[in-house]
Protein backbone atom coordinates (compact mmCIF):
# COMPACT_ATOMS: atom_id res chain seq x y z
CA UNK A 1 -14.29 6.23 -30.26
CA UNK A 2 -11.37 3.67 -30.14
CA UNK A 3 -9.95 5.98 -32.92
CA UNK A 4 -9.76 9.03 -30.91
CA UNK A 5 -8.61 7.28 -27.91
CA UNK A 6 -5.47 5.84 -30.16
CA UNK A 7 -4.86 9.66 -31.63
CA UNK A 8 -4.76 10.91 -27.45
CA UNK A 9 -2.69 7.98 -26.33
CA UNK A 10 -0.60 8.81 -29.20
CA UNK A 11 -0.05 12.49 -28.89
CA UNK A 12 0.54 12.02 -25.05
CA UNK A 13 3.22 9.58 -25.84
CA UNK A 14 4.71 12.16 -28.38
CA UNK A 15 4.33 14.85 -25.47
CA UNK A 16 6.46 12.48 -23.20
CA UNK A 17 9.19 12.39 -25.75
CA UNK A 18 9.45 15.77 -26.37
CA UNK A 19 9.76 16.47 -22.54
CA UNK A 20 12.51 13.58 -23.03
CA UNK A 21 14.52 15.12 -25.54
CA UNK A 22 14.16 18.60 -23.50
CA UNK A 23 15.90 16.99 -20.37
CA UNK A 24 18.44 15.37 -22.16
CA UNK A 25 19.95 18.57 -23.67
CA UNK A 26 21.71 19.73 -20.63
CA UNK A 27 23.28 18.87 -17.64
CA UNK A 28 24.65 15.34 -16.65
CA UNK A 29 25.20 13.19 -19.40
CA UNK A 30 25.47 9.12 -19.45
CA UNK A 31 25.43 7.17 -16.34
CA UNK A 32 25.29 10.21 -14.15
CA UNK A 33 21.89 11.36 -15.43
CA UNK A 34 20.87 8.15 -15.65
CA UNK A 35 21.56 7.01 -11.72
CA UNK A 36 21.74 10.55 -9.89
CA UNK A 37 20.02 13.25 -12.51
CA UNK A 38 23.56 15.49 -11.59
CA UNK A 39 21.40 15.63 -8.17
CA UNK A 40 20.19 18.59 -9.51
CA UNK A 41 16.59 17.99 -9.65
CA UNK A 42 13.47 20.94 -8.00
CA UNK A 43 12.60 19.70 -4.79
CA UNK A 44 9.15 21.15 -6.15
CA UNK A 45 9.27 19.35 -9.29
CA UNK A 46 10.49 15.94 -7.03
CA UNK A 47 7.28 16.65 -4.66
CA UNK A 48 4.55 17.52 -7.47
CA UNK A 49 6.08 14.30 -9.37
CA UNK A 50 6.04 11.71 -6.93
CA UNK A 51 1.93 12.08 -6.34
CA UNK A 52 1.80 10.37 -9.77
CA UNK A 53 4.79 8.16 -8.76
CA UNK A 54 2.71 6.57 -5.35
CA UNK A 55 -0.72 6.91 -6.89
CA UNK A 56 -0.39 4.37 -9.99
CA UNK A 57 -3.58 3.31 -11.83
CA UNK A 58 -4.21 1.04 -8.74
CA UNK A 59 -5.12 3.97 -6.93
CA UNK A 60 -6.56 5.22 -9.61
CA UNK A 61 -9.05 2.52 -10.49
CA UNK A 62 -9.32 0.51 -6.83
CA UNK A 63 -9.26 3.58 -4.26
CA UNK A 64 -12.74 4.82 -6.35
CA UNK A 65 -13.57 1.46 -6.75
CA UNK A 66 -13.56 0.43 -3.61
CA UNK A 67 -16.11 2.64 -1.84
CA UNK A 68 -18.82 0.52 -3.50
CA UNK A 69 -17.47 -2.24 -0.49
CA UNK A 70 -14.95 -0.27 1.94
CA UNK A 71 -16.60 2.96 2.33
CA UNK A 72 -13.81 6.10 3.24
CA UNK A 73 -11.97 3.48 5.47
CA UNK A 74 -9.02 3.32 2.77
CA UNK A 75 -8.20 7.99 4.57
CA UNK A 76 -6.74 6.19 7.75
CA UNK A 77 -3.88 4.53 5.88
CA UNK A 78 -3.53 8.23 4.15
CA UNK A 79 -3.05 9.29 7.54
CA UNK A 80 -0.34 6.91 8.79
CA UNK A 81 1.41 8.05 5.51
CA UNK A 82 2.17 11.08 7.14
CA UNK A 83 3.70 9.92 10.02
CA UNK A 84 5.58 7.34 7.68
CA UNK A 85 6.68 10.66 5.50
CA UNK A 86 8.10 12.27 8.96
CA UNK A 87 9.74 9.30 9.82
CA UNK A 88 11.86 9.14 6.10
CA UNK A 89 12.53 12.87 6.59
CA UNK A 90 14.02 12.62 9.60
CA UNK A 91 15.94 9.27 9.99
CA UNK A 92 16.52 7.92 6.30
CA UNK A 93 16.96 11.21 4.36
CA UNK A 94 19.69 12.03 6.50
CA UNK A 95 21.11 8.65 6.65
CA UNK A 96 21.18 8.61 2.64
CA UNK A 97 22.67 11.87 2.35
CA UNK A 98 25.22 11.20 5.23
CA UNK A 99 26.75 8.51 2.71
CA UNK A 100 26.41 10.12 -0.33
CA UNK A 101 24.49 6.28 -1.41
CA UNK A 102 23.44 6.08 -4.91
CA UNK A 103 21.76 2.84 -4.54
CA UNK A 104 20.03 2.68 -0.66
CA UNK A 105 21.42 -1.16 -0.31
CA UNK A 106 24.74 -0.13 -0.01
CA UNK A 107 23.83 0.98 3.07
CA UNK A 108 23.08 -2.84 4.28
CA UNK A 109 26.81 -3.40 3.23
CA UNK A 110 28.28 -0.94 5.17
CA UNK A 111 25.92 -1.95 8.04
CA UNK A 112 26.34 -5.88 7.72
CA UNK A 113 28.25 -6.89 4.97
CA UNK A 114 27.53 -8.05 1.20
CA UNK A 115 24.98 -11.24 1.58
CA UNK A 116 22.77 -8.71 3.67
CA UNK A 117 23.35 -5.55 0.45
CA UNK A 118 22.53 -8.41 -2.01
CA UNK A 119 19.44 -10.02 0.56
CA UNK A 120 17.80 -6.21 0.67
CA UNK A 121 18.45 -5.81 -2.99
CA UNK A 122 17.37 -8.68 -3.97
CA UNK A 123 13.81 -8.41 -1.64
CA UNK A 124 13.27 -5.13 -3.36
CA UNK A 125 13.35 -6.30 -6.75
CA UNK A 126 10.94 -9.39 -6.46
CA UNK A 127 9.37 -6.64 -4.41
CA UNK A 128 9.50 -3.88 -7.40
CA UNK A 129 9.14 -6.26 -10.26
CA UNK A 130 5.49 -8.08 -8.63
CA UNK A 131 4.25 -4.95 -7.15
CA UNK A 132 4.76 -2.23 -10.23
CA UNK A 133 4.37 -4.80 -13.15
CA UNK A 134 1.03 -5.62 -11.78
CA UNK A 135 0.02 -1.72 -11.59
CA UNK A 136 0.89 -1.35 -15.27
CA UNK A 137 -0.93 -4.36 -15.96
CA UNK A 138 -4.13 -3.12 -14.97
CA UNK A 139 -3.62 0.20 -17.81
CA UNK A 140 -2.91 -2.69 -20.11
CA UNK A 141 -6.13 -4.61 -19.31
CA UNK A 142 -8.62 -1.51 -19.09
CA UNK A 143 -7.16 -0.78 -22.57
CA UNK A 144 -7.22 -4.27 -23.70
CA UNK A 145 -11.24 -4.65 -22.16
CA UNK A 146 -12.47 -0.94 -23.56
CA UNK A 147 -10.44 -0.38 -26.89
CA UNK A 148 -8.30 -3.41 -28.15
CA UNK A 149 -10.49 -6.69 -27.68
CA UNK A 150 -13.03 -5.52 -29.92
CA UNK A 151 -10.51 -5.45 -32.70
CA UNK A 152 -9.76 -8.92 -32.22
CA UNK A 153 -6.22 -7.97 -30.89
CA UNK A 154 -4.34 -10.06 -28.62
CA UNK A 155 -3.69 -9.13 -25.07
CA UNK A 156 -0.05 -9.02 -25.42
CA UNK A 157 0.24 -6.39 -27.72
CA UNK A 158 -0.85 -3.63 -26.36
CA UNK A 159 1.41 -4.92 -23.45
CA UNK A 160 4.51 -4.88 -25.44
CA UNK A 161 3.52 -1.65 -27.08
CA UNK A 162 3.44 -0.12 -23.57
CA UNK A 163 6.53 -1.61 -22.02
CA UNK A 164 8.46 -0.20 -25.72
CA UNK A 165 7.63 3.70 -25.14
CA UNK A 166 8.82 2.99 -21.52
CA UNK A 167 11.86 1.59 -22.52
CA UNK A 168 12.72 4.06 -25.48
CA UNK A 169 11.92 6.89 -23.23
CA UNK A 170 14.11 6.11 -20.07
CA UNK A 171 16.80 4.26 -21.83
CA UNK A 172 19.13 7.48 -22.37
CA UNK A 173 18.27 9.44 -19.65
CA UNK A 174 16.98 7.52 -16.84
CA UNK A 175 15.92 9.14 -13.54
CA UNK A 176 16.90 12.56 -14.97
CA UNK A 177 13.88 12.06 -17.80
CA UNK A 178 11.47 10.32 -14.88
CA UNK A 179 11.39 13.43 -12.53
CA UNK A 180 9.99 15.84 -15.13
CA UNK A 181 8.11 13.16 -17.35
CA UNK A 182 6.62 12.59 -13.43
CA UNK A 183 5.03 15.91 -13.69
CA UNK A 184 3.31 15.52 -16.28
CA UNK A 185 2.35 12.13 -15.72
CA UNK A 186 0.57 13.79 -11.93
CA UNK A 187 -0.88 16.65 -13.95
CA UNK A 188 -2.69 14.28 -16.26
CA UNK A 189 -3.82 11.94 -13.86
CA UNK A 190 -5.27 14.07 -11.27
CA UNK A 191 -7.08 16.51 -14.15
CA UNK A 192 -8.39 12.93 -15.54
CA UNK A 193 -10.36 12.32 -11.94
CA UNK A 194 -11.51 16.30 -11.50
CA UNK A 195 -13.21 16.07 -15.08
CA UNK A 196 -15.04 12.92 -14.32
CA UNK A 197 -16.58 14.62 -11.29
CA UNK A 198 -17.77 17.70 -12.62
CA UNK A 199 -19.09 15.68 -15.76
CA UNK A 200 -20.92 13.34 -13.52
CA UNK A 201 -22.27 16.21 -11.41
CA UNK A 202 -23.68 17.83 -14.43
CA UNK A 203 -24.78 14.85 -15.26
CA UNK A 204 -26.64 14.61 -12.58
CA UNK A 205 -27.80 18.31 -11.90
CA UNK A 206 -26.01 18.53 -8.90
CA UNK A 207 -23.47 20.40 -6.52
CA UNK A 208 -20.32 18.48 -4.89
CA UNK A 209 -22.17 19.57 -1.49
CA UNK A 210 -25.38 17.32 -2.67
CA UNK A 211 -23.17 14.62 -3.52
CA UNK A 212 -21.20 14.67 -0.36
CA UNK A 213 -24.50 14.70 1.88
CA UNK A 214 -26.59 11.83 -0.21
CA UNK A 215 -23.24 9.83 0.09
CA UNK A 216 -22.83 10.35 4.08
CA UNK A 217 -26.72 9.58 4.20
CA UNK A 218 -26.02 6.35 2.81
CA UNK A 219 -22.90 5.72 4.84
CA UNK A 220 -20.40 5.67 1.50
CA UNK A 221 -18.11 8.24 3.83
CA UNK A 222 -17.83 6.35 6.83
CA UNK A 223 -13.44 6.27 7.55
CA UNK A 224 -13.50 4.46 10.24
CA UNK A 225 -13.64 1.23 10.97
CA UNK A 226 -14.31 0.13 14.79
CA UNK A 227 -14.49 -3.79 14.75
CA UNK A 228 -10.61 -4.45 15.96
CA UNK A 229 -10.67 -7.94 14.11
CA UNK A 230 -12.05 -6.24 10.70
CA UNK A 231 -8.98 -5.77 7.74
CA UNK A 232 -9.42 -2.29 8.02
CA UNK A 233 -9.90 -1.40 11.75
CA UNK A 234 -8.64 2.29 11.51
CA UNK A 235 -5.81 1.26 14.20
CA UNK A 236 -4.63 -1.12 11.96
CA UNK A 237 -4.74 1.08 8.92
CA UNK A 238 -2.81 4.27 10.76
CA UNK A 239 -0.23 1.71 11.52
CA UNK A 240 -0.48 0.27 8.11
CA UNK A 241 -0.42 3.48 6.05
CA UNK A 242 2.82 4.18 8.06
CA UNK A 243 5.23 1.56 7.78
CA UNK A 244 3.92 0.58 4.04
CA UNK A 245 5.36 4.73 3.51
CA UNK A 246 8.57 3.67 5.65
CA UNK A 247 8.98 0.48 3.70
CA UNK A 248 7.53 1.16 0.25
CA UNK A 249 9.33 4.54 0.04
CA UNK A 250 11.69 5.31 2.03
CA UNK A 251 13.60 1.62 1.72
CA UNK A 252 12.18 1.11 -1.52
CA UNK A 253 15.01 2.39 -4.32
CA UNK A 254 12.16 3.60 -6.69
CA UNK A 255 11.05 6.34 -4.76
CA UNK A 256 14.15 7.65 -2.74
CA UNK A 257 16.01 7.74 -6.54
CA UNK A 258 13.83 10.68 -7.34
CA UNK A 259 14.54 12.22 -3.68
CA UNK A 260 18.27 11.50 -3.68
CA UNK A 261 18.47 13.77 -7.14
CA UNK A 262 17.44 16.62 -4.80
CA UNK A 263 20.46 19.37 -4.36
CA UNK A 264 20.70 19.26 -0.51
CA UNK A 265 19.10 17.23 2.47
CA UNK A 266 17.16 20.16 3.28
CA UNK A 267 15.23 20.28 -0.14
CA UNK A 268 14.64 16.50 -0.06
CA UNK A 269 13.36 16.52 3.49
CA UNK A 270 11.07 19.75 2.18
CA UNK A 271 9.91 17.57 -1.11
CA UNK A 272 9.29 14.65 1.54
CA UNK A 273 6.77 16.30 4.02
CA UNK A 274 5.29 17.98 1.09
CA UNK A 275 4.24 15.14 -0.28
CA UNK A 276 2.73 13.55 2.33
CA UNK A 277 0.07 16.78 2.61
CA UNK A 278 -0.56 16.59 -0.85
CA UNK A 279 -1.30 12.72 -0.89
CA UNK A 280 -3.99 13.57 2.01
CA UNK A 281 -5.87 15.77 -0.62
CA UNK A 282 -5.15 13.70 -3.88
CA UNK A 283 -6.53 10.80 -1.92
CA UNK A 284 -9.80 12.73 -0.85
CA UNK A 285 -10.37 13.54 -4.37
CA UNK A 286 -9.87 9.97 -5.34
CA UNK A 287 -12.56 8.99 -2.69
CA UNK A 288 -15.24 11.77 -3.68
CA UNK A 289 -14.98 10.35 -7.83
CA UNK A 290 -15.47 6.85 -6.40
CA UNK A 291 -18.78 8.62 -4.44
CA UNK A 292 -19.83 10.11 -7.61
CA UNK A 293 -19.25 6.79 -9.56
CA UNK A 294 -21.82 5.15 -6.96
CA UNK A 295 -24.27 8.50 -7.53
CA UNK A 296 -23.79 8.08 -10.84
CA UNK A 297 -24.89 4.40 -10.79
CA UNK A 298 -27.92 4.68 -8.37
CA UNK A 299 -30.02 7.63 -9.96
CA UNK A 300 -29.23 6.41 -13.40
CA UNK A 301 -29.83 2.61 -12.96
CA UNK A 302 -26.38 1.80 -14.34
CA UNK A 303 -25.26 -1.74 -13.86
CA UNK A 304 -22.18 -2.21 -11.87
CA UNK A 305 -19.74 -4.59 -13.40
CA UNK A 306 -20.22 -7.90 -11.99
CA UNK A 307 -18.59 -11.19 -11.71
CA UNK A 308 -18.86 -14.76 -10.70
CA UNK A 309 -16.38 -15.99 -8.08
CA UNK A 310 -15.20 -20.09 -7.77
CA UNK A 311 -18.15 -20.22 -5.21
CA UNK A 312 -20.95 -19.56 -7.93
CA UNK A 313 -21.24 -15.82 -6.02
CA UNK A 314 -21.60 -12.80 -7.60
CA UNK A 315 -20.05 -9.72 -7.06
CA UNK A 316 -18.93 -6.13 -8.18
CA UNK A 317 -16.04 -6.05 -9.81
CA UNK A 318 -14.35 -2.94 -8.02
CA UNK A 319 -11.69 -2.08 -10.52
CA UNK A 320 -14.29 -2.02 -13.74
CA UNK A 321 -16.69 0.35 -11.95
CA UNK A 322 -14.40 3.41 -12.80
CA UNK A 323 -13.96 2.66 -16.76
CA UNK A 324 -17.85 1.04 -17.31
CA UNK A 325 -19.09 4.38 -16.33
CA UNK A 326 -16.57 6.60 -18.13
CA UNK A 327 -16.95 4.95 -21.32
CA UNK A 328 -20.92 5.27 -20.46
CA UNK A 329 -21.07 8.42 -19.68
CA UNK A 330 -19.67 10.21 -22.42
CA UNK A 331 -16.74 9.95 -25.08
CA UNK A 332 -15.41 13.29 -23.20
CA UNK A 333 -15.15 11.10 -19.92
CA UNK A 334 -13.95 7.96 -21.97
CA UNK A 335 -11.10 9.86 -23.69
CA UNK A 336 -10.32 11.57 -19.96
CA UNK A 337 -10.14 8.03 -18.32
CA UNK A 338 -7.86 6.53 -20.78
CA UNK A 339 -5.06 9.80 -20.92
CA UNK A 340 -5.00 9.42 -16.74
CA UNK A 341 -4.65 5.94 -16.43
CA UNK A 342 -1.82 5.79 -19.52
CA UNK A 343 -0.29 8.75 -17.13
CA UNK A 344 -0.46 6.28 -14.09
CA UNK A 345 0.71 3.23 -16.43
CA UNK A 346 3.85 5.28 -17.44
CA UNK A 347 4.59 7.17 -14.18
CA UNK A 348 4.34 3.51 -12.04
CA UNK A 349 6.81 1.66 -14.77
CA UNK A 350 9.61 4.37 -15.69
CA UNK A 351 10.86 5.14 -12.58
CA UNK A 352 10.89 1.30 -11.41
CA UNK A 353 12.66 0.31 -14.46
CA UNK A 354 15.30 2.69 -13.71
CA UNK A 355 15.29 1.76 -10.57
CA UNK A 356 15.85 -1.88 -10.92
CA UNK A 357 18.70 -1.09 -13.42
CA UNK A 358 20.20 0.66 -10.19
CA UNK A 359 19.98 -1.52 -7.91
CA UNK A 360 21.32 -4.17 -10.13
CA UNK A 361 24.03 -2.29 -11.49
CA UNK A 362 25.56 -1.08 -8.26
CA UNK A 363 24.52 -4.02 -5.43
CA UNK A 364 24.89 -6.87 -8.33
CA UNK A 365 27.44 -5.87 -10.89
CA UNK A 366 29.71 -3.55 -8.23
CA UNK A 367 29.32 -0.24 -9.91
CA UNK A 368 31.14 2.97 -8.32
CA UNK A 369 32.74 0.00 -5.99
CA UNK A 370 37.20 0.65 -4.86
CA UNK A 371 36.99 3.90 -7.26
CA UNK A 372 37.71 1.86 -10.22
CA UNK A 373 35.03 2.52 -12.93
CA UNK A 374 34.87 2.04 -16.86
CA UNK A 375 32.65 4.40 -18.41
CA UNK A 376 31.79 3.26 -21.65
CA UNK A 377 31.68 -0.37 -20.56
CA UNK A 378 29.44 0.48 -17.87
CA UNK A 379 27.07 2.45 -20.06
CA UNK A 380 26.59 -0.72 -22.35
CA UNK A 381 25.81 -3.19 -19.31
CA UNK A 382 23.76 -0.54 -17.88
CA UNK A 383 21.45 -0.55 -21.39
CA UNK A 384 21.25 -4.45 -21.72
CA UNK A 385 20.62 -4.15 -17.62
CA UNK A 386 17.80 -1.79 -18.66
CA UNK A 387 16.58 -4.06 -21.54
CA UNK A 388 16.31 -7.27 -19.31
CA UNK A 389 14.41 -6.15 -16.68
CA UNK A 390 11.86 -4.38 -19.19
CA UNK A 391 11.51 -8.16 -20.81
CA UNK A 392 10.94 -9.51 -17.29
CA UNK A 393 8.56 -6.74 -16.68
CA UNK A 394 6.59 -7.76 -19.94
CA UNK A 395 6.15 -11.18 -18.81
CA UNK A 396 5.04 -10.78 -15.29
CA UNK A 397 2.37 -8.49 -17.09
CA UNK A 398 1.48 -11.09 -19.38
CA UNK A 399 1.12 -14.02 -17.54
CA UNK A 400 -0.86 -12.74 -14.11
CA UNK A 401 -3.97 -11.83 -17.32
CA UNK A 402 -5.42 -15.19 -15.79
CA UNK A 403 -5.41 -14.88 -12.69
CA UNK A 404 -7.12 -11.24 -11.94
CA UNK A 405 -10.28 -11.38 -10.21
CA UNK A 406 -10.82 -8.51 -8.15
CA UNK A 407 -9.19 -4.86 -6.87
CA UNK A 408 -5.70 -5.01 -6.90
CA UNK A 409 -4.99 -2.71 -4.03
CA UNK A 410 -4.96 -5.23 -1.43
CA UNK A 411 -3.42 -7.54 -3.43
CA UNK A 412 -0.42 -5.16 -3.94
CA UNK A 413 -0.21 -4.66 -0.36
CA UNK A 414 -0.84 -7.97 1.15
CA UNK A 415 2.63 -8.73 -1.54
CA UNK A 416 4.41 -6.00 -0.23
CA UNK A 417 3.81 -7.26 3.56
CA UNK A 418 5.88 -10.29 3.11
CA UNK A 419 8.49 -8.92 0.95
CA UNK A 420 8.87 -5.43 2.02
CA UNK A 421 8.81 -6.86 5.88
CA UNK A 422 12.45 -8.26 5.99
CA UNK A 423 13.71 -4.65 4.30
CA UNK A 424 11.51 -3.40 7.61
CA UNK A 425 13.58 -5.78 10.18
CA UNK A 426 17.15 -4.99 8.67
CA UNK A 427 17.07 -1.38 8.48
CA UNK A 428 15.35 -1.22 12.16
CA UNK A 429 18.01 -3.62 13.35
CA UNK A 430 20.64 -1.51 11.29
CA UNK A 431 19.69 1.83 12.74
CA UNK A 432 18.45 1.17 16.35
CA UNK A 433 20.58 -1.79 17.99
CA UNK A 434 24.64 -1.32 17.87
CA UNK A 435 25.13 -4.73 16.84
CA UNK A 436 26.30 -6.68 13.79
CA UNK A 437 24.39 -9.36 12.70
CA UNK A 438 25.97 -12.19 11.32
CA UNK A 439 25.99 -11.65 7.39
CA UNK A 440 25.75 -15.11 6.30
CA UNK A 441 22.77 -15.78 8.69
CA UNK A 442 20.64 -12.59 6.93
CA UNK A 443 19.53 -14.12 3.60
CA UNK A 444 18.31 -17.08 5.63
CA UNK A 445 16.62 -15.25 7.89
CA UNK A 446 15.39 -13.44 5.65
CA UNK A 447 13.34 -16.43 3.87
CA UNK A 448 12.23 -17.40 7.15
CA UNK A 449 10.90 -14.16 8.07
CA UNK A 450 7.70 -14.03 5.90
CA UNK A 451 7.25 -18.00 5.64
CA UNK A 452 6.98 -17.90 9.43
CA UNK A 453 4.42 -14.33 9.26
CA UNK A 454 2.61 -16.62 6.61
CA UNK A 455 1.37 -19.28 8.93
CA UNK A 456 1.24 -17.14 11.52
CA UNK A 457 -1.39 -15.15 9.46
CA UNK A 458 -3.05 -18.31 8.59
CA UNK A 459 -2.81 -19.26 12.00
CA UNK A 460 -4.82 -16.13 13.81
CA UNK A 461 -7.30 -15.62 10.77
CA UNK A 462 -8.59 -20.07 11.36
CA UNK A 463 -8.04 -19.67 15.48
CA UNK A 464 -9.61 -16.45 16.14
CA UNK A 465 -11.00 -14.69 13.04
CA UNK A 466 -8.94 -12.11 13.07
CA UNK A 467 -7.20 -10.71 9.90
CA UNK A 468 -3.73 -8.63 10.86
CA UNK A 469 -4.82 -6.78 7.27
CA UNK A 470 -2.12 -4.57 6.42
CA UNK A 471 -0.40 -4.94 9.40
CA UNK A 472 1.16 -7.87 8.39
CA UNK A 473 3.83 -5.84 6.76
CA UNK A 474 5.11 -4.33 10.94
CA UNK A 475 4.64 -8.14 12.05
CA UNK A 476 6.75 -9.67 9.46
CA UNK A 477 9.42 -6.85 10.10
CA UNK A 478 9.18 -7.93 14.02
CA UNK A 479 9.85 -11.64 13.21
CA UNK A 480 12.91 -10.45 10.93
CA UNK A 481 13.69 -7.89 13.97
CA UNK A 482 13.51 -10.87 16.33
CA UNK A 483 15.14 -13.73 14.74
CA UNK A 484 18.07 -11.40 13.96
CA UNK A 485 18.26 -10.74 17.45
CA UNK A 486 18.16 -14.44 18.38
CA UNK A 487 21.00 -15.52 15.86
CA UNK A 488 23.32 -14.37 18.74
CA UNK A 489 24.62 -11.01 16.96
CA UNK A 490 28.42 -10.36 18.19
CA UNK A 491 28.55 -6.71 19.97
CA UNK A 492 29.82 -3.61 17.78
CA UNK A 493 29.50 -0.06 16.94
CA UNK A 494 27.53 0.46 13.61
């Protein structure tokens, strides 16, 4: 079995850099593809691609996963996605494109001054670097748990080994090769969860309709949560799902580089909304294979992976219950698990790398900056650029391996409340008040902001019981909102 699996991963990797080579034959060349793609890209090639982009193996392992505890109540933050999709089409797109911005930061520049460009970039990649290095670690650990342990080989390797194809496949072309490597990255992942349904409901001798009532009989489809103090009161997760879109795509320089290689506004606003209708379905089918995992489990008497927390408790491990019963069920499944969550691994990792190497290169290092540019000396601090954060990258990977305990979902998102949240505050200040904030007041600000959300948090959960949840993201981007406010901003036009 861990033979075949090393043949698949290693004709999909092959696959990659043959679609690689195939991009880089015409076009833009150098730092052009690499940054902008000649902004030629298929808005229908963008759309399809950036499913793969937003699902990662997190969603891929934890959304499934997590029906075992949370039910369907995961389909209301889905839903504020769309309203956080609308809101990107119609105020950021336009914004970006008004500009002509390469990196999104500059923006903050233009708006505030440098300290607040370097503040948002800066946010972003501690944001970027935690957020997607911790999605790729969980490919490396299901691989590491299922294939390479029982060889005796050490965690890091099949880390490094990872990281490597990532590096050698972006490193010429950049966000040119991540759009179409994207689609096939989406393709793979999405025919990885279809297979493990229909094989579990032949398994099982059974329709999808069967499934779907026997889960609703047993409550595993319930979406909405009513208690208002519960994590995932569905209020909280419409709100939730809709600023984590505003702030974890449209600020975030990942995901609005694939959009920004789009020919016109129009097409970008199209891939946009597009998007957000097909991450509504996607999601479903994510939620149905996590009801046919638990079907799976019941009428066969599979054990669900378990664990023992610091408390001496036990409890299912929600991001094992996905690969336990693919590697149970069949090598078929087993082989089908491992090509979608490589697909998520790669399609979470290329596009941030590039994107780091942006943001770096033109907020940091002043690229494109007075019209005065150096090709061929920007080319070779663009590839050690490249190289560094992909060693960075390796080591965040590397050293959280202690310190994983359970679904990494919330985890990501609880992160991305109190880093993504002063990004939030900024660009709200930026775009809806006409006045300029003092730039050397942002940075420290913005360290206050989520210190302050922190206890505050802390604060409501020890007082009250009640757990903002997700919604810790809009709070922190009201304290950043507010205390920018209160620093006594001097009146101006933007």
């Amino acid at each position: 079995m861990e033979s075949t699996i090393l043949v698949c991963f290693a004709s999909y990797t092959l696959l990659l850099f043959l679609v690689m080579w195939l991009t880089g034959r015409r076009g833009a060349k150098g730092n052009e593809a690499f940054f902008r793609a000649g902004r030629k890209s298929p808005w229908p090639v963008v759309a399809y691609g950036m499913i793969g982009a937003s699902l990662s193996g997190v969603t891929f392992m934890s959304v499934p996963g997590g029906v075992q505890s949370g039910q369907w109540t995961y389909m209301p933050l889905v839903f504020g996605y769309v309203l956080g999709y609308a809101a990107i089409a119609l105020v950021l797109l336009p914004l970006y494109y008004k500009l002509n911005l390469t990196s999104i930061y500059t923006y903050l520049e233009q708006r505030f001054g440098v300290r607040s460009e370097k503040t948002g970039a800066l946010f972003f990649i501690i944001s970027r670097l935690l957020g997607s290095a911790l999605r790729m670690y969980l490919v490396v650990f299901v691989l590491y748990e299922f294939v390479f342990r029982a060889w005796g080989i050490p965690f890091w390797v099949p880390a490094v080994v990872f990281i490597a194809i990532i590096l050698l496949y972006t490193f010429r072309g950049g966000i040119k090769t991540v759009v179409w490597t994207d689609t096939l990255q989406t393709t793979f992942l999405l025919a990885a969860a279809v297979a493990t349904v229909v094989a579990i409901l032949n398994n099982l001798d059974i329709s999808l309709g069967d499934l779907m009532k026997s889960s609703s009989d047993q409550g595993y489809t319930r979406m909405f949560e009513t208690d208002p103090t519960a994590p995932k009161f569905w209020l909280k997760q419409v709100l939730s799902g809709m600023f984590i879109t505003i702030t974890m795509t449209g600020l975030d320089q990942d995901m609005m580089q694939k959009n920004l290689t789009c020919k016109t506004l129009r097409d970008a606003q199209k891939n946009v909304m597009t998007s957000s209708f097909l991450f509504i379905i996607v999601n479903i089918l994510f939620l149905c294979l996590g009801a046919a995992l638990l079907a799976y489990a019941q009428q066969t008497g599979f054990d669900l992976p378990t664990a023992v927390n610091s408390k001496g408790e036990v409890y299912v491990v929600a991001d094992k219950i996905f690969p336990s019963i693919a590697f149970s069920l069949s090598g078929f499944t087993a082989v089908v698990f491992i090509l979608g969550m490589v697909a998520a691994g790669y399609s979470s990792a290329d596009g941030t790398l590039t994107a780091l190497t942006t943001t770096f290169c033109y907020n940091f290092l002043g690229f494109g900056q007075n019209g005065k540019s150096n090709p061929a000396k920007e080319l070779r601090v663009r590839r050690w650029v490249h190289v560094s954060f992909a060693v960075v990258y390796l080591l965040i990977i590397v050293l959280f391996q202690p310190f994983h305990r359970d679904s990494l979902i919330d985890t990501l998102f609880f992160i991305a409340g109190f880093t993504y949240g002063p990004l939030l505050g900024l660009y709200a200040f930026g775009l809806f008040t006409k006045y300029r904030a003092r730039d050397s007041w942002i940075p420290v600000i913005a360290v206050i902001s989520p210190v302050a959300t922190y206890f505050l948090h802390r604060y409501c959960i020890d007082t009250w019981d009640f757990d903002f949840g997700f919604v810790i993201l809009l709070i922190n981007g009201l304290v950043t909102f507010l205390l920018l406010w209160l620093s006594k901003p001097v009146t101006g036009s933007k």
